[in-house]
C-alpha atoms as a PDB file:
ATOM      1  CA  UNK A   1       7.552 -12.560  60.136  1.00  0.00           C
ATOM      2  CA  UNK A   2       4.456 -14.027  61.473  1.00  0.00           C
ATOM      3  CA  UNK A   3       1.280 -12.141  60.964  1.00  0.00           C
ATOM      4  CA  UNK A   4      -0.380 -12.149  64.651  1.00  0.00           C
ATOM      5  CA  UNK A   5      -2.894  -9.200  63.840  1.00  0.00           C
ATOM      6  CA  UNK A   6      -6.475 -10.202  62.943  1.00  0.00           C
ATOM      7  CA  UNK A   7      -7.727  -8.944  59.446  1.00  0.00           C
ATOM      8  CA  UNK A   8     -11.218  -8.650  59.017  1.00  0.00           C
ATOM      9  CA  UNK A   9     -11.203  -8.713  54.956  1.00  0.00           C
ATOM     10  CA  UNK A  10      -7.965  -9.602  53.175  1.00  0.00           C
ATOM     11  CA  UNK A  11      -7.920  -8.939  49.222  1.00  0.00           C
ATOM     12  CA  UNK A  12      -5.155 -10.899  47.494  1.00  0.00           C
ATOM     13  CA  UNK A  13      -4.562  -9.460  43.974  1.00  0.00           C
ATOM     14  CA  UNK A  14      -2.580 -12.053  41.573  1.00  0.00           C
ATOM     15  CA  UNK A  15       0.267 -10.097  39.835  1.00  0.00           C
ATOM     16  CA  UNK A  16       2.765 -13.085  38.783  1.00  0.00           C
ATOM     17  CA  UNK A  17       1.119 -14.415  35.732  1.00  0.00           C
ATOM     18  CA  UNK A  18       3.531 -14.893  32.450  1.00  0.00           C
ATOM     19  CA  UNK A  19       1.447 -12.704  30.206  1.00  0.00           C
ATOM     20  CA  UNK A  20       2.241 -15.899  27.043  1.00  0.00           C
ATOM     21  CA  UNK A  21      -1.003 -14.847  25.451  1.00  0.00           C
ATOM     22  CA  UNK A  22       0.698 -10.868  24.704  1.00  0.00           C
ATOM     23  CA  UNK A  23       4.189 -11.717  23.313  1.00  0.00           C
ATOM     24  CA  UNK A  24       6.812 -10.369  25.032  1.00  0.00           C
ATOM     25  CA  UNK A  25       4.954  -7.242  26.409  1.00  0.00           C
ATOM     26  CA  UNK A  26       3.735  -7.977  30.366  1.00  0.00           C
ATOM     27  CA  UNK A  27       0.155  -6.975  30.325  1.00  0.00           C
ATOM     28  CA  UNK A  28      -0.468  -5.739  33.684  1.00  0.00           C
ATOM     29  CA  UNK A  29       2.078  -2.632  32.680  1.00  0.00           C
ATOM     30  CA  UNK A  30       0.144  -2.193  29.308  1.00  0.00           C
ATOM     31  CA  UNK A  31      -1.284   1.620  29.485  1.00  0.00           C
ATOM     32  CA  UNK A  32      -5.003   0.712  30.326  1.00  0.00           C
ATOM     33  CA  UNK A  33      -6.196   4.783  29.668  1.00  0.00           C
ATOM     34  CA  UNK A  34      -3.391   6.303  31.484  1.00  0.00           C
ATOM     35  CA  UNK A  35      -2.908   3.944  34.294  1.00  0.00           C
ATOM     36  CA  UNK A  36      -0.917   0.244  33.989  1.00  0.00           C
ATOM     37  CA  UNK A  37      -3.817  -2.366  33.632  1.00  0.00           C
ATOM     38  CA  UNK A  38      -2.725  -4.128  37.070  1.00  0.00           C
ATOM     39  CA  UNK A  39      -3.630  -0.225  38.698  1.00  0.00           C
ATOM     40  CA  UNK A  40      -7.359  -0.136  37.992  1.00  0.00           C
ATOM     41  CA  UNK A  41      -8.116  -3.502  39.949  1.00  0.00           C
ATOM     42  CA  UNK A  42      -5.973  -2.092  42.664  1.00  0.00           C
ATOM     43  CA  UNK A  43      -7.449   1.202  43.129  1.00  0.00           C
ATOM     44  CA  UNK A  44     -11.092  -0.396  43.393  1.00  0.00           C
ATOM     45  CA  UNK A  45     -10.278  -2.851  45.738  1.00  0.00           C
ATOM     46  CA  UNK A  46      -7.595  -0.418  48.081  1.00  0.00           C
ATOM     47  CA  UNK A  47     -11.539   1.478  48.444  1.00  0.00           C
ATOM     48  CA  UNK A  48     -13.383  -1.267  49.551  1.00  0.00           C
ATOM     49  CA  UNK A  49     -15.119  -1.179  53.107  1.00  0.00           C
ATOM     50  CA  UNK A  50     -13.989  -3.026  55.825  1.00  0.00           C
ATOM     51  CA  UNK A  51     -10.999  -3.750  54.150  1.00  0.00           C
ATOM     52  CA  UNK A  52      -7.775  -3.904  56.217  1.00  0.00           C
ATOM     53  CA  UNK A  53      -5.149  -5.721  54.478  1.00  0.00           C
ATOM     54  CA  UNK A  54      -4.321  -5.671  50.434  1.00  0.00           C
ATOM     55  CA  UNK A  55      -1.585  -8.168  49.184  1.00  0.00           C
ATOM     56  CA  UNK A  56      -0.158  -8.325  46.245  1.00  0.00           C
ATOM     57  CA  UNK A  57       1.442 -10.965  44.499  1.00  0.00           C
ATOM     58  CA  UNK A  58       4.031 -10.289  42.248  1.00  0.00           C
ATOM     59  CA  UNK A  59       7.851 -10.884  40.558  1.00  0.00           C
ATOM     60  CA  UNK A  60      10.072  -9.138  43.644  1.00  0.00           C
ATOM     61  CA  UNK A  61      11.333  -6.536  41.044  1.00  0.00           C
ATOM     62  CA  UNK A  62       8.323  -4.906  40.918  1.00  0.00           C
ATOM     63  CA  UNK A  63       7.131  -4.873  44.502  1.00  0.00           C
ATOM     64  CA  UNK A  64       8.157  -1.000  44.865  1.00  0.00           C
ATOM     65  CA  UNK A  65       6.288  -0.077  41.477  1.00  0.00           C
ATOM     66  CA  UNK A  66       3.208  -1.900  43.071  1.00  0.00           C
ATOM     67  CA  UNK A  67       3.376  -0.511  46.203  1.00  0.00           C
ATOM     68  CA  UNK A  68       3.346   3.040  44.640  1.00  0.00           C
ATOM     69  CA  UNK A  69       0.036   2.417  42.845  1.00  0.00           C
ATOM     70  CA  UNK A  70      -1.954   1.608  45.775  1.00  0.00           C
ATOM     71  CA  UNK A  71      -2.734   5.282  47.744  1.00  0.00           C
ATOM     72  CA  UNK A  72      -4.995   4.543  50.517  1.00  0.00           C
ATOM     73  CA  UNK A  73      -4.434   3.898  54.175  1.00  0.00           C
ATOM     74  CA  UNK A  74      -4.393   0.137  54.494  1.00  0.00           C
ATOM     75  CA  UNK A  75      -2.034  -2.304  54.996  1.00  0.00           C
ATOM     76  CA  UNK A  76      -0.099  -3.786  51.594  1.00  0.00           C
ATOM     77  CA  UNK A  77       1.999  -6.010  51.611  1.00  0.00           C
ATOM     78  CA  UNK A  78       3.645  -7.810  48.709  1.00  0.00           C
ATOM     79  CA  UNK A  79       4.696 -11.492  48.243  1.00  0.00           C
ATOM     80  CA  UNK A  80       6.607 -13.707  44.862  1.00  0.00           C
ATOM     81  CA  UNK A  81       4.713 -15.720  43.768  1.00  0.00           C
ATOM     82  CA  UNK A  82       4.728 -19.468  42.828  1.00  0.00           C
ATOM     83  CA  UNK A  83       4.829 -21.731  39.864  1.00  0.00           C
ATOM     84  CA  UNK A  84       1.110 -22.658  40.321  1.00  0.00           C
ATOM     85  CA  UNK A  85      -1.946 -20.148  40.430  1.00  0.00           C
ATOM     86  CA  UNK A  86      -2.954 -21.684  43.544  1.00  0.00           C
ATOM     87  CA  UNK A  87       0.804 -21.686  44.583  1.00  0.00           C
ATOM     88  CA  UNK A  88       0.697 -17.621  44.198  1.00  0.00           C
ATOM     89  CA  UNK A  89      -2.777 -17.457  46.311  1.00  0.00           C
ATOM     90  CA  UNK A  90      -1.137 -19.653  49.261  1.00  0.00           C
ATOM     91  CA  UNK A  91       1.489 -17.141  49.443  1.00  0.00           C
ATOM     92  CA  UNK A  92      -1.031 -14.553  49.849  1.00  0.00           C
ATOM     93  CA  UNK A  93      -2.533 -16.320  52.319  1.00  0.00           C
ATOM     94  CA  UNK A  94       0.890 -16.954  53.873  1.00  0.00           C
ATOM     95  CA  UNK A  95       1.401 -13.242  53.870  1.00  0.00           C
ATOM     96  CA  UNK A  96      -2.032 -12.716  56.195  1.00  0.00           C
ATOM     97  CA  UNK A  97      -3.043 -15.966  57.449  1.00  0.00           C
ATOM     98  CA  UNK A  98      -5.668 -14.428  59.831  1.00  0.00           C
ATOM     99  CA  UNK A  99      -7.651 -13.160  57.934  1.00  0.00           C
ATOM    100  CA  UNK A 100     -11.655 -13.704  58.545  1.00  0.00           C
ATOM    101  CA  UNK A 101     -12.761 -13.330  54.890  1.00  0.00           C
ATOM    102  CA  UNK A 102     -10.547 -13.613  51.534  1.00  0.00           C
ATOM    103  CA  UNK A 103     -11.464 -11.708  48.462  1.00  0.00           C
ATOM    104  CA  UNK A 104      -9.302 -13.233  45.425  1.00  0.00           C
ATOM    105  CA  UNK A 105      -8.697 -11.120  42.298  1.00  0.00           C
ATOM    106  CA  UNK A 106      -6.777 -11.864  38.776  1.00  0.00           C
ATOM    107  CA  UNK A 107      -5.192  -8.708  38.584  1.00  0.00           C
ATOM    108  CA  UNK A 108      -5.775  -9.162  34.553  1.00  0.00           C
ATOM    109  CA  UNK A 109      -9.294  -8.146  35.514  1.00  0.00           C
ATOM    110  CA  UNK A 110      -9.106  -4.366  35.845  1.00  0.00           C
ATOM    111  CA  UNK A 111     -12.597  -3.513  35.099  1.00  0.00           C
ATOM    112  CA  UNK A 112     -13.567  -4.611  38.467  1.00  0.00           C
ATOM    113  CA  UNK A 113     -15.966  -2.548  40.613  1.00  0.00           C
ATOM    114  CA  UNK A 114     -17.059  -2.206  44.393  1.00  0.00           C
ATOM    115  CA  UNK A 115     -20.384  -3.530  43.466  1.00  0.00           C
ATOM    116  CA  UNK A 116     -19.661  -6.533  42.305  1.00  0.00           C
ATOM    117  CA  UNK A 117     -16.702  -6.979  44.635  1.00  0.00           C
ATOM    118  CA  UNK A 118     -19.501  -6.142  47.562  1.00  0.00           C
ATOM    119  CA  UNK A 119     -22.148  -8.579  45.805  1.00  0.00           C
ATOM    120  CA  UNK A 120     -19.993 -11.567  46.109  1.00  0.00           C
ATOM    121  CA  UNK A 121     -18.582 -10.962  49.604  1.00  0.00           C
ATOM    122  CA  UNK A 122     -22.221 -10.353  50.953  1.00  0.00           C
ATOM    123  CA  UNK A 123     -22.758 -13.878  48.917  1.00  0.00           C
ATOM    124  CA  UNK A 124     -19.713 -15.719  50.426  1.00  0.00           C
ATOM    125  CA  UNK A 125     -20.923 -14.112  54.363  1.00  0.00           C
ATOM    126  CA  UNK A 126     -24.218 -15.767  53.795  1.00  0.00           C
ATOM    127  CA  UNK A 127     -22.622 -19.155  52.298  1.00  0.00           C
ATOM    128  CA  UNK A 128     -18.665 -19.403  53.110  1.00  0.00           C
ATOM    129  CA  UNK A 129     -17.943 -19.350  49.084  1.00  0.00           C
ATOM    130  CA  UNK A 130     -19.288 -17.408  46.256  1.00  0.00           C
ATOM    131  CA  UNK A 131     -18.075 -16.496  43.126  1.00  0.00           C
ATOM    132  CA  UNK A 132     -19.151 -14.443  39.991  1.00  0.00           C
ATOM    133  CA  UNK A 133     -20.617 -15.761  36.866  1.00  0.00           C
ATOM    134  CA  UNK A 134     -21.788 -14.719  33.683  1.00  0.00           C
ATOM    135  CA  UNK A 135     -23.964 -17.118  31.357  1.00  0.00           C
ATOM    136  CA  UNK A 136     -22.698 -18.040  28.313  1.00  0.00           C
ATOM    137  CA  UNK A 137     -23.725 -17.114  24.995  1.00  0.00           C
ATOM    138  CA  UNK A 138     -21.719 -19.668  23.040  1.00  0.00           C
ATOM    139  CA  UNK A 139     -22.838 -23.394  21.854  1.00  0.00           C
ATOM    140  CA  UNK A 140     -20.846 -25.629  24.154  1.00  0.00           C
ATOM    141  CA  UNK A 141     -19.730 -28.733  22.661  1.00  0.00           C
ATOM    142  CA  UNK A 142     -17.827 -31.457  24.688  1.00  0.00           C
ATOM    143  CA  UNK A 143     -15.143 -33.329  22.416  1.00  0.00           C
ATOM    144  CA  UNK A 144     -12.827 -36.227  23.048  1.00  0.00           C
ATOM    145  CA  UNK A 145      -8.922 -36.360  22.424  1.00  0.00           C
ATOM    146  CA  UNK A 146      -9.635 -36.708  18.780  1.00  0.00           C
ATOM    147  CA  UNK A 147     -11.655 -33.164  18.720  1.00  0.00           C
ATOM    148  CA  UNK A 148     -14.938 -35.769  18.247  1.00  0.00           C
ATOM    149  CA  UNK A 149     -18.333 -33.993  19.189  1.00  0.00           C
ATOM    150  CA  UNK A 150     -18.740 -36.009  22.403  1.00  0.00           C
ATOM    151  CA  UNK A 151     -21.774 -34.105  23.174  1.00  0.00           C
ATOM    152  CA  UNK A 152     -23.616 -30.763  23.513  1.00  0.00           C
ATOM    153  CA  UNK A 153     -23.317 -29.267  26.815  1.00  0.00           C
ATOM    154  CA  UNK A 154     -26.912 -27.015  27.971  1.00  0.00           C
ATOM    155  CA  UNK A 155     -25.551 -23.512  28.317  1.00  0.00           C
ATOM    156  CA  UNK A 156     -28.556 -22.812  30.452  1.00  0.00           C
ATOM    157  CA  UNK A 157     -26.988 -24.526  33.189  1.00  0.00           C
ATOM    158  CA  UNK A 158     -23.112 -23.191  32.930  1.00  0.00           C
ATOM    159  CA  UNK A 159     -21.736 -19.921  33.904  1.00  0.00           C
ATOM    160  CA  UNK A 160     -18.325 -18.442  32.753  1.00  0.00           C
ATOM    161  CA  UNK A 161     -17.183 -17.495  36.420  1.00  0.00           C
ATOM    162  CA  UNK A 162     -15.071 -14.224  36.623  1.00  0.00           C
ATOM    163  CA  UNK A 163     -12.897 -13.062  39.708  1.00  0.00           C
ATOM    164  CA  UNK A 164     -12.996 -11.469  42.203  1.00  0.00           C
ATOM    165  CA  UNK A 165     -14.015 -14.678  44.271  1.00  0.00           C
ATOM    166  CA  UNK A 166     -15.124 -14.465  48.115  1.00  0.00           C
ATOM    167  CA  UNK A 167     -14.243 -17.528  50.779  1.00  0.00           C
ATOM    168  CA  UNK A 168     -14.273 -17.911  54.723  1.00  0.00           C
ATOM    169  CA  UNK A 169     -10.727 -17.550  56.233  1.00  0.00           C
ATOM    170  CA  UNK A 170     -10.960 -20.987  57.755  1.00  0.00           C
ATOM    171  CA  UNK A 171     -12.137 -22.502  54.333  1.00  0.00           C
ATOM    172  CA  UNK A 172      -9.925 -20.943  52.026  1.00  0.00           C
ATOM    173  CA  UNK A 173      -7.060 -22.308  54.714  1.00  0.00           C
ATOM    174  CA  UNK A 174      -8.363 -26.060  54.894  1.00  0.00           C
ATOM    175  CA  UNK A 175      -8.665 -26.092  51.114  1.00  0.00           C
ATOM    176  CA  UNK A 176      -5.300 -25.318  50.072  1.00  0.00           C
ATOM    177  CA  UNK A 177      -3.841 -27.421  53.013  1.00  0.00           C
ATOM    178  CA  UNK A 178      -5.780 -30.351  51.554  1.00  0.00           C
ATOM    179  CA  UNK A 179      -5.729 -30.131  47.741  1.00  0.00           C
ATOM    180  CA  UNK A 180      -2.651 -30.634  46.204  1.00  0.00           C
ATOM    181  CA  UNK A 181      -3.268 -31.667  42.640  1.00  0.00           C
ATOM    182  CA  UNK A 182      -3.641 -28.353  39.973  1.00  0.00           C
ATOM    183  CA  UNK A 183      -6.984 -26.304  39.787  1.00  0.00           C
ATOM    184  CA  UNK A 184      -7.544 -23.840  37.619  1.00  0.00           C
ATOM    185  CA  UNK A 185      -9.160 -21.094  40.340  1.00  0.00           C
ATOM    186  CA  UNK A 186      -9.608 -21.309  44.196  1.00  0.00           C
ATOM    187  CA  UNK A 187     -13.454 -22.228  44.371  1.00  0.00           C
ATOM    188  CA  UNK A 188     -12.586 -26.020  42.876  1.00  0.00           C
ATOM    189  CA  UNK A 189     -10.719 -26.551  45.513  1.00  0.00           C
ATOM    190  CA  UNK A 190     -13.475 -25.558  47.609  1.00  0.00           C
ATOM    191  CA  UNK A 191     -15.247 -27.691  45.883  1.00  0.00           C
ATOM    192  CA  UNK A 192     -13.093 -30.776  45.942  1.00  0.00           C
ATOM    193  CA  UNK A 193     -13.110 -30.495  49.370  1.00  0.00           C
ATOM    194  CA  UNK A 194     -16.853 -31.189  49.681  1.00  0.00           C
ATOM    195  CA  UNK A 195     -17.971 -27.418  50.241  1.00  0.00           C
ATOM    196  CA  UNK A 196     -20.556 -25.964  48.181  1.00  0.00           C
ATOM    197  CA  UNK A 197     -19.797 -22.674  45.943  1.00  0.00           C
ATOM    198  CA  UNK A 198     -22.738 -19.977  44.926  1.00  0.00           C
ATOM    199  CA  UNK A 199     -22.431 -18.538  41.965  1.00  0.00           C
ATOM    200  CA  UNK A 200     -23.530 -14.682  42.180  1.00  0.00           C
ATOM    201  CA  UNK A 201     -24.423 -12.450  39.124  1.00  0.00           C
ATOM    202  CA  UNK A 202     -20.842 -11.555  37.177  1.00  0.00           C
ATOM    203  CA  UNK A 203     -20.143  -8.402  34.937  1.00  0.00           C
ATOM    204  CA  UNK A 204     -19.777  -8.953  31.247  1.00  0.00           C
ATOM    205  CA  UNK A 205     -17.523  -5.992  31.257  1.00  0.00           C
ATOM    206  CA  UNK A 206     -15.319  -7.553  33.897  1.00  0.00           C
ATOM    207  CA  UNK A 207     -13.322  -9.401  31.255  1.00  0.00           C
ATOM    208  CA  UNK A 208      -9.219 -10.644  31.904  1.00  0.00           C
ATOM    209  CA  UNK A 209      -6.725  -8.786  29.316  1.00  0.00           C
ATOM    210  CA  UNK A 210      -5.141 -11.961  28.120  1.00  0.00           C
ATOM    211  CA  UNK A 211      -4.437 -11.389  24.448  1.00  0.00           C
ATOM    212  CA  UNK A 212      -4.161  -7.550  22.575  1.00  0.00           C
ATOM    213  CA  UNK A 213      -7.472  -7.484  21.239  1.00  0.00           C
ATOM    214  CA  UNK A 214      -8.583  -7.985  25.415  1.00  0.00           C
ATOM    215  CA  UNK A 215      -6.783  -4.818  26.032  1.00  0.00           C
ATOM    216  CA  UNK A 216      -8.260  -3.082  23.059  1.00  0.00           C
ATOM    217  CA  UNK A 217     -12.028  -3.471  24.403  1.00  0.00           C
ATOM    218  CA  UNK A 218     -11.116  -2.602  28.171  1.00  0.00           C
ATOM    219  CA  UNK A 219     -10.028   0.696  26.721  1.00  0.00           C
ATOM    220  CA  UNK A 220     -13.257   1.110  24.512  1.00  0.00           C
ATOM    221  CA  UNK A 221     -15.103  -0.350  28.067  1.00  0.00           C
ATOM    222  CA  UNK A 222     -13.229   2.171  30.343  1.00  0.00           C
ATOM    223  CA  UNK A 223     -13.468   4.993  28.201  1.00  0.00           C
ATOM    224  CA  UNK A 224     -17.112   4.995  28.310  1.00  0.00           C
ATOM    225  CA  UNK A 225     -17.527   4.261  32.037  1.00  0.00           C
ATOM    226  CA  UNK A 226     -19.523   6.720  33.970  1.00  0.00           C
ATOM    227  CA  UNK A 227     -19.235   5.400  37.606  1.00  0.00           C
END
């Protein structure tokens, strides 16, 4: 069914990932403090204002489960997802394709909070794009295909960028009807199609749960939340 309403703010949460990195165990169902890890991110962004739409990407089986965890009154809606990150966020978009503003979250991430979420849609209002970033406190080296030093990349001028990341309805649309080829998150292909992307101030805490040891320190992290 077509979507003819007009959604101010549209968060898309990705649910679909493979979890490789934890075994066989699906880590957005791991117990995060009480609460499946996939919840938290949820519950912060179900809260956020202006808000009017939440969809959720995820396997079909667990579209009821998903549903469930989300209690406020907005609109969710949940969609499969594809082969491809950026296949899973097109069906998101598919699933409200009116939408003014997108807000894109891993839903690996579930230390997320409203103030960062808010920081980098004020960001993306004032610039079409923005994403989060933390600097990084590794040396970065640059190697070829023989794992050669190539050379040492200034850290100064990186950023490890984080989700959730902000983008203008009509951007967000033109960019995945124009790139095809894989990208690893939805701000390159804002950026391959000639748009600049601002990089806001990121949350060290807002790490993804990828491997066990993740999901070890969001519990430590969450446990000693105060907000």
């Amino acid at each position: 069914m077509t979507d003819t309403t007009n959604n101010d703010l549209v968060a898309i949460v990705l649910a679909a990932g493979r979890s490789t990195r934890m075994g066989n165990d699906d880590k957005l169902w791991a117990d995060l403090n009480g609460a499946p890890v996939i919840a938290h991110a949820l519950r912060t962004l179900s809260t956020l204002e202006g808000l009017s739409t939440l969809v959720i990407v995820g396997p079909q089986q667990r579209h009821q489960d998903l549903r469930q965890l989300v209690n406020a009154p907005i609109d969710v809606r949940c969609v499969a997802g594809g082969d491809r990150r950026q296949d899973s966020v097109a069906a998101g978009i598919a699933a409200a394709p009116r939408a003014d503003w997108y807000l894109i979250h891993d839903g690996a991430r579930p230390l997320l909070t409203s103030k960062l979420a808010a920081r980098t849609l004020d960001a993306a209002r004032a610039h079409g794009a923005a994403v989060p970033g933390v600097p990084v406190a590794d040396t970065l080296k640059q190697i070829d295909e023989a794992g050669r030093v190539v050379q040492t990349v200034d850290r100064a001028t990186v950023r490890a960028i984080q989700t959730p990341q902000a983008f203008a309805g009509d951007l967000l649309r033109r960019a995945h009807a124009t790139v095809t080829n894989d990208v690893t998150d939805d701000a390159a292909m804002i950026e391959a199609v000639g748009e600049p992307v601002f990089v806001v101030e990121g949350d060290p805490a807002n790490l993804k749960v990828t491997r066990p040891i993740d999901l070890e320190l969001a519990r430590s992290l969450l446990a000693t939340r105060q907000d």
